[in-house]
C-alpha atoms as a PDB file:
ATOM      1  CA  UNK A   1     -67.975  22.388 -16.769  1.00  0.00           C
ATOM      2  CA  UNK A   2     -68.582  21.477 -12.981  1.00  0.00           C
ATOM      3  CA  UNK A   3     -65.315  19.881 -11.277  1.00  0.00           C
ATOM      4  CA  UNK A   4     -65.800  16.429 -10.733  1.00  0.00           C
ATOM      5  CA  UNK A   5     -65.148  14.986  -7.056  1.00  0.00           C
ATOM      6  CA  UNK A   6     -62.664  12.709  -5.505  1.00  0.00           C
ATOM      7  CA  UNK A   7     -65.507  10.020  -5.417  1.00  0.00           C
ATOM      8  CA  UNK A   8     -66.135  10.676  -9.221  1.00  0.00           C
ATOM      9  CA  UNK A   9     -62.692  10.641 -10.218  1.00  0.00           C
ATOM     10  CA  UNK A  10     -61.861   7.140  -8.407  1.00  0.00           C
ATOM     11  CA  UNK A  11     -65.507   6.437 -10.319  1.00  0.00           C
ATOM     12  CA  UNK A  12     -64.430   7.089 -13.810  1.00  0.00           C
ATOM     13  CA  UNK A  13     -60.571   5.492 -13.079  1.00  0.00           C
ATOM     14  CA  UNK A  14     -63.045   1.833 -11.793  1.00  0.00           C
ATOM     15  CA  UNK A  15     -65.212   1.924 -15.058  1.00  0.00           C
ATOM     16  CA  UNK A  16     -62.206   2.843 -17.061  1.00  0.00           C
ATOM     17  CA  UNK A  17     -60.002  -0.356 -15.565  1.00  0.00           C
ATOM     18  CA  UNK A  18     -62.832  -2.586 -15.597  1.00  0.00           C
ATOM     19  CA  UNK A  19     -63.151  -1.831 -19.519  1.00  0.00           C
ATOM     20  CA  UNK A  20     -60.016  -2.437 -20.440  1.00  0.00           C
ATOM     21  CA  UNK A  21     -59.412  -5.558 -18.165  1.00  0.00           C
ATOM     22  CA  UNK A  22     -62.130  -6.595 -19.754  1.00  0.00           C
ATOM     23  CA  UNK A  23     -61.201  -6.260 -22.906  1.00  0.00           C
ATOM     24  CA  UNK A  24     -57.781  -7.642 -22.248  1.00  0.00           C
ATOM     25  CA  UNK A  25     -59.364 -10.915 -21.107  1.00  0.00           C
ATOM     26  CA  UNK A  26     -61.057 -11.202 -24.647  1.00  0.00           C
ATOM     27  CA  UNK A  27     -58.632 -10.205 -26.541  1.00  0.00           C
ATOM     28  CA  UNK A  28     -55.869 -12.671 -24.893  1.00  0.00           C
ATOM     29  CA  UNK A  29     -59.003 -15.664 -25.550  1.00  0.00           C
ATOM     30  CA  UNK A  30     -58.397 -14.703 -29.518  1.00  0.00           C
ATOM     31  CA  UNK A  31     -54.687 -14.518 -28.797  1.00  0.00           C
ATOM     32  CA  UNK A  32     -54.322 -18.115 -27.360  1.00  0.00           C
ATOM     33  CA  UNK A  33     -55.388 -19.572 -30.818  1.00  0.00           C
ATOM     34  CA  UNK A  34     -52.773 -17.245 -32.305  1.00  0.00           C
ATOM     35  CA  UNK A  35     -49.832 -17.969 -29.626  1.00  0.00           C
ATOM     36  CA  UNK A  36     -48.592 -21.117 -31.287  1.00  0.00           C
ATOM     37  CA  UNK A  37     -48.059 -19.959 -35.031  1.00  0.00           C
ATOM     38  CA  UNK A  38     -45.756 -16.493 -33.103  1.00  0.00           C
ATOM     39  CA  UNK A  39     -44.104 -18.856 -30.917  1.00  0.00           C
ATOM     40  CA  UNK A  40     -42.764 -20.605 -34.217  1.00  0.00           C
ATOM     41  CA  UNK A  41     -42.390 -16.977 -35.952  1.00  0.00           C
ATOM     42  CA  UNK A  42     -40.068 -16.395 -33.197  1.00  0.00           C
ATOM     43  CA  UNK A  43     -38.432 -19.461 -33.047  1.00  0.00           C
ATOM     44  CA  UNK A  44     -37.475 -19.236 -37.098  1.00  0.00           C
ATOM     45  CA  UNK A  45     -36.748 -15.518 -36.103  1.00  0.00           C
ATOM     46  CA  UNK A  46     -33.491 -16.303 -33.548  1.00  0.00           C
ATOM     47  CA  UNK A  47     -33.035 -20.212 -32.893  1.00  0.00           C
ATOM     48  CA  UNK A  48     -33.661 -23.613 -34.475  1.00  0.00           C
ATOM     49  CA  UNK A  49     -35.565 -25.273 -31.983  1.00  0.00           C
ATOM     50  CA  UNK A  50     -36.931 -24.905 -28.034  1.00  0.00           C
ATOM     51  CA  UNK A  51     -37.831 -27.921 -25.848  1.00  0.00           C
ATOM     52  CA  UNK A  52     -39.961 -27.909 -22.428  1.00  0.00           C
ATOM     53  CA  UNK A  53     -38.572 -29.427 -19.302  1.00  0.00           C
ATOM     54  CA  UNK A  54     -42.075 -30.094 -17.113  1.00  0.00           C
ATOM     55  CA  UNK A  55     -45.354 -31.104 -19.151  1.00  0.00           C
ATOM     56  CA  UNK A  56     -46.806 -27.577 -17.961  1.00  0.00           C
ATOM     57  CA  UNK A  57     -44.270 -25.649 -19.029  1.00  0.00           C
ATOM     58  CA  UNK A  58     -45.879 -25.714 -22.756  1.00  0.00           C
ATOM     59  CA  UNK A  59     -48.922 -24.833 -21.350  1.00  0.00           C
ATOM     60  CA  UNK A  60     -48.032 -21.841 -19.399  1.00  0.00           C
ATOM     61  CA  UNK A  61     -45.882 -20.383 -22.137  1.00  0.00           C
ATOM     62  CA  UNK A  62     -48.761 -20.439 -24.794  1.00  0.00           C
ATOM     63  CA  UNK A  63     -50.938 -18.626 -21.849  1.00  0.00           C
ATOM     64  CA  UNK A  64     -48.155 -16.097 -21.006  1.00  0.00           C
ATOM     65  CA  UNK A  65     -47.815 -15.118 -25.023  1.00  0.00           C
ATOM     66  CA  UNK A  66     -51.584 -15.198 -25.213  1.00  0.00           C
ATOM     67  CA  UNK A  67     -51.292 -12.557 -22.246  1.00  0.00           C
ATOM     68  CA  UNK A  68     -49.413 -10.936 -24.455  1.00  0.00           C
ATOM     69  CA  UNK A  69     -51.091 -11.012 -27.432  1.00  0.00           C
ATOM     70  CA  UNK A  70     -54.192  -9.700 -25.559  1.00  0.00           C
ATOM     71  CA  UNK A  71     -52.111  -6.765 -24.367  1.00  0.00           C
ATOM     72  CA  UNK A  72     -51.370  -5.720 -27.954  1.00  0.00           C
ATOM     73  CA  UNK A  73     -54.480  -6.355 -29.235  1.00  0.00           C
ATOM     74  CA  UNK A  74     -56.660  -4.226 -26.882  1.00  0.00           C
ATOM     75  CA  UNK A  75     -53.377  -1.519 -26.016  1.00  0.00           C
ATOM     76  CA  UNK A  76     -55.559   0.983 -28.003  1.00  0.00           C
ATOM     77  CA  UNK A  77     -58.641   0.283 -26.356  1.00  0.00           C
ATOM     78  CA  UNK A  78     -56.313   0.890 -22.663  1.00  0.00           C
ATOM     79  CA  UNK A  79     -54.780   3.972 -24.547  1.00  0.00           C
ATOM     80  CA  UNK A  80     -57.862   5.423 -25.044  1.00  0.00           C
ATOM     81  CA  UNK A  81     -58.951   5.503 -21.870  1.00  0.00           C
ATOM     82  CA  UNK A  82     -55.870   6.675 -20.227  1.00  0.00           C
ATOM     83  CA  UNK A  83     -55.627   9.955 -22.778  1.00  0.00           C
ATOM     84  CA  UNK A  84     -59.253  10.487 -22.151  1.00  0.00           C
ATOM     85  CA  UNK A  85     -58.695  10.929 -18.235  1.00  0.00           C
ATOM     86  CA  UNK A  86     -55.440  12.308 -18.331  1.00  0.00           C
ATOM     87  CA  UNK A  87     -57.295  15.123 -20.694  1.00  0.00           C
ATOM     88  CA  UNK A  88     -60.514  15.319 -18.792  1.00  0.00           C
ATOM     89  CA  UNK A  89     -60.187  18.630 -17.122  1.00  0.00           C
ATOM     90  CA  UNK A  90     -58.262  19.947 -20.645  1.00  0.00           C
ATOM     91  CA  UNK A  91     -60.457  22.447 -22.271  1.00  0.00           C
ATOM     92  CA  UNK A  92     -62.436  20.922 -25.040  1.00  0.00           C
ATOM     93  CA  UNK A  93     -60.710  22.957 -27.945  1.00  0.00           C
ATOM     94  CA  UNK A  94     -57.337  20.961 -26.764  1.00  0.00           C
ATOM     95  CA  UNK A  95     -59.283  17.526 -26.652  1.00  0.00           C
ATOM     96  CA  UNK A  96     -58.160  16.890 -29.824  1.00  0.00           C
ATOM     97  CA  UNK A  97     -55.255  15.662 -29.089  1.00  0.00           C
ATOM     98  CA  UNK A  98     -56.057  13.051 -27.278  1.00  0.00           C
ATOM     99  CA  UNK A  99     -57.312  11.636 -30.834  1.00  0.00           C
ATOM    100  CA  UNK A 100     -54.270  11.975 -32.397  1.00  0.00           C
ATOM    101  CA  UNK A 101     -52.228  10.934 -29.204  1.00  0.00           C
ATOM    102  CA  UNK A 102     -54.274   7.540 -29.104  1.00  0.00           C
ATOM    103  CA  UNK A 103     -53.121   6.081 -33.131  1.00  0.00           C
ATOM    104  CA  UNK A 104     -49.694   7.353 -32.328  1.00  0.00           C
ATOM    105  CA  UNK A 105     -49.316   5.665 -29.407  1.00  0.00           C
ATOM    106  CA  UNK A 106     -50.187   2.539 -30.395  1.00  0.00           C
ATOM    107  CA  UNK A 107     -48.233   2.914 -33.863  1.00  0.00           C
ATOM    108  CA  UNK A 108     -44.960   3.661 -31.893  1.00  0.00           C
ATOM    109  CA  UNK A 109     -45.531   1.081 -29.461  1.00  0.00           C
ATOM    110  CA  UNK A 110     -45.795  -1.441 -32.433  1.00  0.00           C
ATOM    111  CA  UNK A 111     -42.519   0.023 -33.764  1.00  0.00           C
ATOM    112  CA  UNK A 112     -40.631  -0.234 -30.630  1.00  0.00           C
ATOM    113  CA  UNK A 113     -41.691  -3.923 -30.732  1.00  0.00           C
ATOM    114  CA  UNK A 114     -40.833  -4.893 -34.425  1.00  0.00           C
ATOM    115  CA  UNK A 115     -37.257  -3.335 -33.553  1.00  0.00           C
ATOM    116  CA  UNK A 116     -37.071  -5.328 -30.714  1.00  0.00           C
ATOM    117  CA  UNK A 117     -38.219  -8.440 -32.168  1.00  0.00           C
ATOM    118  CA  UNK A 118     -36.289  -8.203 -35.815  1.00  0.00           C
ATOM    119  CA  UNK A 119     -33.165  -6.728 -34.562  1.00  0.00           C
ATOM    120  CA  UNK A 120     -32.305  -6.622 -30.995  1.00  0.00           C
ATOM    121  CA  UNK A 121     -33.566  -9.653 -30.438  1.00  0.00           C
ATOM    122  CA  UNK A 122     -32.014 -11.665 -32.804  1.00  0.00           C
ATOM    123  CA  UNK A 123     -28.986  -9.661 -32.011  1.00  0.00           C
ATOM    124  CA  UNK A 124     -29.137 -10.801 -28.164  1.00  0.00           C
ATOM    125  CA  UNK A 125     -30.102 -14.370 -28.955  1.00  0.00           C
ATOM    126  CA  UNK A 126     -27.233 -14.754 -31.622  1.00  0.00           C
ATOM    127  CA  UNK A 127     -24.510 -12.834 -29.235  1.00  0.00           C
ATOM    128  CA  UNK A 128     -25.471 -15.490 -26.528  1.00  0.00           C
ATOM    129  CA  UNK A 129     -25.648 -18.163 -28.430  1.00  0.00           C
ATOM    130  CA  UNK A 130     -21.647 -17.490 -28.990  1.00  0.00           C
ATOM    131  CA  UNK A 131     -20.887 -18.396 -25.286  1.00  0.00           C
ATOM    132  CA  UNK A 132     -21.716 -22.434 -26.662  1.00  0.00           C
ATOM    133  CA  UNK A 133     -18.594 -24.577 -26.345  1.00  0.00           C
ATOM    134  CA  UNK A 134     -17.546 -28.207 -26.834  1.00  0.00           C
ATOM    135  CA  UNK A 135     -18.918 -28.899 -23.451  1.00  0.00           C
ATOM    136  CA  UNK A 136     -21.078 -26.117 -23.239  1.00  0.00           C
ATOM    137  CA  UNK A 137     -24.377 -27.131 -25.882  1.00  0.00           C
ATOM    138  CA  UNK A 138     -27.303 -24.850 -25.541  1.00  0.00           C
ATOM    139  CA  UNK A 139     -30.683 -26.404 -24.951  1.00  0.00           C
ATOM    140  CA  UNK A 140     -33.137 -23.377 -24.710  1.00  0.00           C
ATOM    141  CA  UNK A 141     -36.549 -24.110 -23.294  1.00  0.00           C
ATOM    142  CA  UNK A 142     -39.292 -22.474 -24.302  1.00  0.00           C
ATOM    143  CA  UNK A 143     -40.633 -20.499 -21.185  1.00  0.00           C
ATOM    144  CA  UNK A 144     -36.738 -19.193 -21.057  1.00  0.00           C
ATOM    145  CA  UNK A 145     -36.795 -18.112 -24.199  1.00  0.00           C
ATOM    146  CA  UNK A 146     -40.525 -16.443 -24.098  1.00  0.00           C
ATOM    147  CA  UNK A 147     -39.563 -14.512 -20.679  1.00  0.00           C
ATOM    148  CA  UNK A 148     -36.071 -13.443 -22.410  1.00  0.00           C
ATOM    149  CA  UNK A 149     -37.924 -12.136 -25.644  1.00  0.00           C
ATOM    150  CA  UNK A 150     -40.767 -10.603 -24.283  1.00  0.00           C
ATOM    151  CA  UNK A 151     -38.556  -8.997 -21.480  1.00  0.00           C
ATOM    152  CA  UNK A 152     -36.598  -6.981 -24.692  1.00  0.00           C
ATOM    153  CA  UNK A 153     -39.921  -6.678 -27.024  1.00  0.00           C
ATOM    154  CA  UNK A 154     -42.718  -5.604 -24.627  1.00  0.00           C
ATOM    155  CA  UNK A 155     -40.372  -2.933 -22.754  1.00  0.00           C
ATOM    156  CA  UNK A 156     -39.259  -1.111 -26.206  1.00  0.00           C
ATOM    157  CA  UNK A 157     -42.856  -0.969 -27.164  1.00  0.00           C
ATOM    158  CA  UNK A 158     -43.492   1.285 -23.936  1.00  0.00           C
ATOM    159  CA  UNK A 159     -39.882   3.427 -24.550  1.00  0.00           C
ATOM    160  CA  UNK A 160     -41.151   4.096 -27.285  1.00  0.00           C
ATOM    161  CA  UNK A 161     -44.261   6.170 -26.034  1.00  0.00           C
ATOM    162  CA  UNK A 162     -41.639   8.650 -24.522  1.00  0.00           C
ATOM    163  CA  UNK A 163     -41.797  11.303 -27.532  1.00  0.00           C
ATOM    164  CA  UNK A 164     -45.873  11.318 -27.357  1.00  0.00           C
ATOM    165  CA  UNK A 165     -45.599  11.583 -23.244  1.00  0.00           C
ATOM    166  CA  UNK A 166     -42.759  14.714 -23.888  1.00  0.00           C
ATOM    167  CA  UNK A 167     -45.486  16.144 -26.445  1.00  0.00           C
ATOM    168  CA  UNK A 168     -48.373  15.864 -24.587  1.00  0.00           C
ATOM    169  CA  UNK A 169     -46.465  17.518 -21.466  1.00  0.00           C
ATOM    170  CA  UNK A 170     -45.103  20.535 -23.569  1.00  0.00           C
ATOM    171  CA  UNK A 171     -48.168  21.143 -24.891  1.00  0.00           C
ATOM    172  CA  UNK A 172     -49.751  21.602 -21.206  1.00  0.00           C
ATOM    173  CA  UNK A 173     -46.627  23.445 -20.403  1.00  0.00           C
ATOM    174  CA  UNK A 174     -45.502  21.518 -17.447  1.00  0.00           C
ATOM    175  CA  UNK A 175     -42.030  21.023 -19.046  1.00  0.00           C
ATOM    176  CA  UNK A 176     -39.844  22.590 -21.284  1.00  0.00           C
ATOM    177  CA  UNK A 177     -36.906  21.969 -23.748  1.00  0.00           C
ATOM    178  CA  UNK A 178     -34.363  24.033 -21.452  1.00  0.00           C
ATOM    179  CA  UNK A 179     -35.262  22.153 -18.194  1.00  0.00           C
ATOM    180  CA  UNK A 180     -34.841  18.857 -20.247  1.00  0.00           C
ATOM    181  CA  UNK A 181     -31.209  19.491 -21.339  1.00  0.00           C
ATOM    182  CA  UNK A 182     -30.341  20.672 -18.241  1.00  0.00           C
ATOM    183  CA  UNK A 183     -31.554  16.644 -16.943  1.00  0.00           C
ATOM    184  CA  UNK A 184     -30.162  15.303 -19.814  1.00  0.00           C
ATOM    185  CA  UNK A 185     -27.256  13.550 -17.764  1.00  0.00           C
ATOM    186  CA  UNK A 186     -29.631  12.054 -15.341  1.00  0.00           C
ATOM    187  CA  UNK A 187     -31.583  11.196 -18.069  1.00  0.00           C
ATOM    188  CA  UNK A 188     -28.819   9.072 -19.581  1.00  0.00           C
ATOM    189  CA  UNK A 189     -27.915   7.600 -16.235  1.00  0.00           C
ATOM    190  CA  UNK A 190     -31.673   6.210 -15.743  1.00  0.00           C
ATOM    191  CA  UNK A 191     -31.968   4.960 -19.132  1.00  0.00           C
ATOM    192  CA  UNK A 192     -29.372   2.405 -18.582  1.00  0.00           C
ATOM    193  CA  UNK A 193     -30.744   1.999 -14.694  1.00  0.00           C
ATOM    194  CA  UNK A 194     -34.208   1.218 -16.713  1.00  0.00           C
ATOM    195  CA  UNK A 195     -32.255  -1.325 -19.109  1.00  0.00           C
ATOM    196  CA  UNK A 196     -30.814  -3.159 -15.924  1.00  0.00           C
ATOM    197  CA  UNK A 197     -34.449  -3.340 -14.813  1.00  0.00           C
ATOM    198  CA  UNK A 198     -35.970  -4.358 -17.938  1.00  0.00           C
ATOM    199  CA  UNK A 199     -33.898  -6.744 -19.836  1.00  0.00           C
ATOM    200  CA  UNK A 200     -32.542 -10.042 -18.968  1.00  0.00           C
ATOM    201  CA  UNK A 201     -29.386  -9.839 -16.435  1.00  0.00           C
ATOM    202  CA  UNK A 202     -26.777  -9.431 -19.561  1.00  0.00           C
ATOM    203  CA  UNK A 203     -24.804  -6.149 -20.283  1.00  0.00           C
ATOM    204  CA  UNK A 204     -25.453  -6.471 -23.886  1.00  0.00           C
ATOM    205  CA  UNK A 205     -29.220  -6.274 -23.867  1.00  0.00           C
ATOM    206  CA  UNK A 206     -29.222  -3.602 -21.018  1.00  0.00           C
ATOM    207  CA  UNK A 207     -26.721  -1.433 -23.347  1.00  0.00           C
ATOM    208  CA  UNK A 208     -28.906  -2.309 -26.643  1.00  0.00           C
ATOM    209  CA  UNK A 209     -32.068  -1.057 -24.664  1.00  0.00           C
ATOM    210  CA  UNK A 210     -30.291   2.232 -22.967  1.00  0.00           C
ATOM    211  CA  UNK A 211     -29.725   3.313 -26.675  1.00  0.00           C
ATOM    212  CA  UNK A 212     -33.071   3.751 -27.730  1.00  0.00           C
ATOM    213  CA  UNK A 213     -34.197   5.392 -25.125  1.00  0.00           C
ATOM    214  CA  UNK A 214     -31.568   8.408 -25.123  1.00  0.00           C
ATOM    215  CA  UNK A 215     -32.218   8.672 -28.636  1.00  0.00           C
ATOM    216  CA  UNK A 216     -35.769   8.869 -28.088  1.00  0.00           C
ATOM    217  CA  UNK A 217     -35.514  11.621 -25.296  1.00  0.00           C
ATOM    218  CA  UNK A 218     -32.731  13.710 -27.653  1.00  0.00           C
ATOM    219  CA  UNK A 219     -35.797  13.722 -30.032  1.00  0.00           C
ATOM    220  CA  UNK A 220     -38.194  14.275 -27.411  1.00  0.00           C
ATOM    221  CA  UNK A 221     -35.884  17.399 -26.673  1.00  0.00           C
ATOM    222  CA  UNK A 222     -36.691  18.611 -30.085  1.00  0.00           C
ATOM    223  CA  UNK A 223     -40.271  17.958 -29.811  1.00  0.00           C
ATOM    224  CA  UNK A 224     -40.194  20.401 -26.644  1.00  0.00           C
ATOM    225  CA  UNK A 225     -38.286  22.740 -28.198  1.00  0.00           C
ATOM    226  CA  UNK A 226     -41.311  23.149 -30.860  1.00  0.00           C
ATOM    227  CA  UNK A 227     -44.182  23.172 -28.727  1.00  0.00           C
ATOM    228  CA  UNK A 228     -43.292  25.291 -26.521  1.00  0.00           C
END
């Protein structure tokens, strides 16, 4: 197979982004017809009722979760074509993992984001909620509560990719089960660094999101430990 130059390689990466962009954009087009009925999912989810404070703000939210929508919808699509460069120079016996890696990515994404969004979430809102008072009342509005939710459900998707990233690396043998309890202290000092950075300024949901993830690298350590 002849090796492909820097001017192909920044070639295949344009027609790769362009594909998925594009199918982003459609996808978030179907996703802004379903926005309203998950806004009210949500809503019965964690709290009784939302209100907007500007007469865009209604707008804007439907657009950001039909942004989001989109994302989920056509994640496989963008999965695909990040396995299929990140495997392009792999030999072609190997190249089948990057069909397995592609359906398991996007099923543990999805399961990151239903824990997020039936648990944690809930969880967060409901734990919140408590600091109400006599003179306190809560009036949520809805872009608050759509930044707060999808700052908790979108990230947890993506933590959860962490076992399939550890696999596909061990399998290449660019890392190794030793090396990664040897980091496993750092490890556990970035995954709450990464829930400061990812969650909504509030101790609970940065501790709720560190959890996941050093469970998910303890079982990444496993995975490590079997393929290599």
């Amino acid at each position: 197979m002849a090796r492909l130059t820097v001017s192909d390689r920044f070639g295949e990466i344009r027609y790769r982004l362009i594909m998925s962009v594009l199918f982003l954009v459609l996808a978030s087009i179907v996703g802004y017809f379903f926005a309203p009925q998950l806004l009210s999912n949500m809503v019965e989810n964690s709290l009784d009722e939302l209100i907007f404070l500007s007469p865009t703000e209604a707008l804007f939210t439907r657009i950001r979760l039909a942004l989001s929508i989109g994302f989920i919808l056509s994640l496989p699509v963008i999965l695909f074509h990040v396995w299929r460069f990140a495997s392009r120079d792999l030999p072609r016996k190997k190249k089948f993992l990057t069909f397995f890696l592609i359906p398991a990515s996007f099923g543990l994404f999805m399961a990151g984001s239903f824990l997020a969004y039936k648990l944690i979430l809930p969880v967060a809102i409901n734990f919140m909620m408590g600091f109400a008072t006599a003179y306190l009342e809560p009036l949520i509005s809805v872009s608050k509560y759509v930044a707060f939710a999808l700052a908790i459900i979108l990230p947890l998707g993506l933590i959860f990719e962490l076992p399939l990233v550890i696999l596909f690396l061990s399998y290449l043998k660019i890392i190794s089960a030793d090396s990664m309890v040897k980091n496993r202290k750092y490890v556990i000092l970035m995954a709450f660094i990464v829930g400061a950075l990812l969650t909504p300024p509030d101790a609970f949901t940065q501790i709720a999101m560190a959890i996941p993830i050093i469970i998910l690298y303890e079982i990444s350590i496993l995975i490590a430990r079997i393929f290599n």
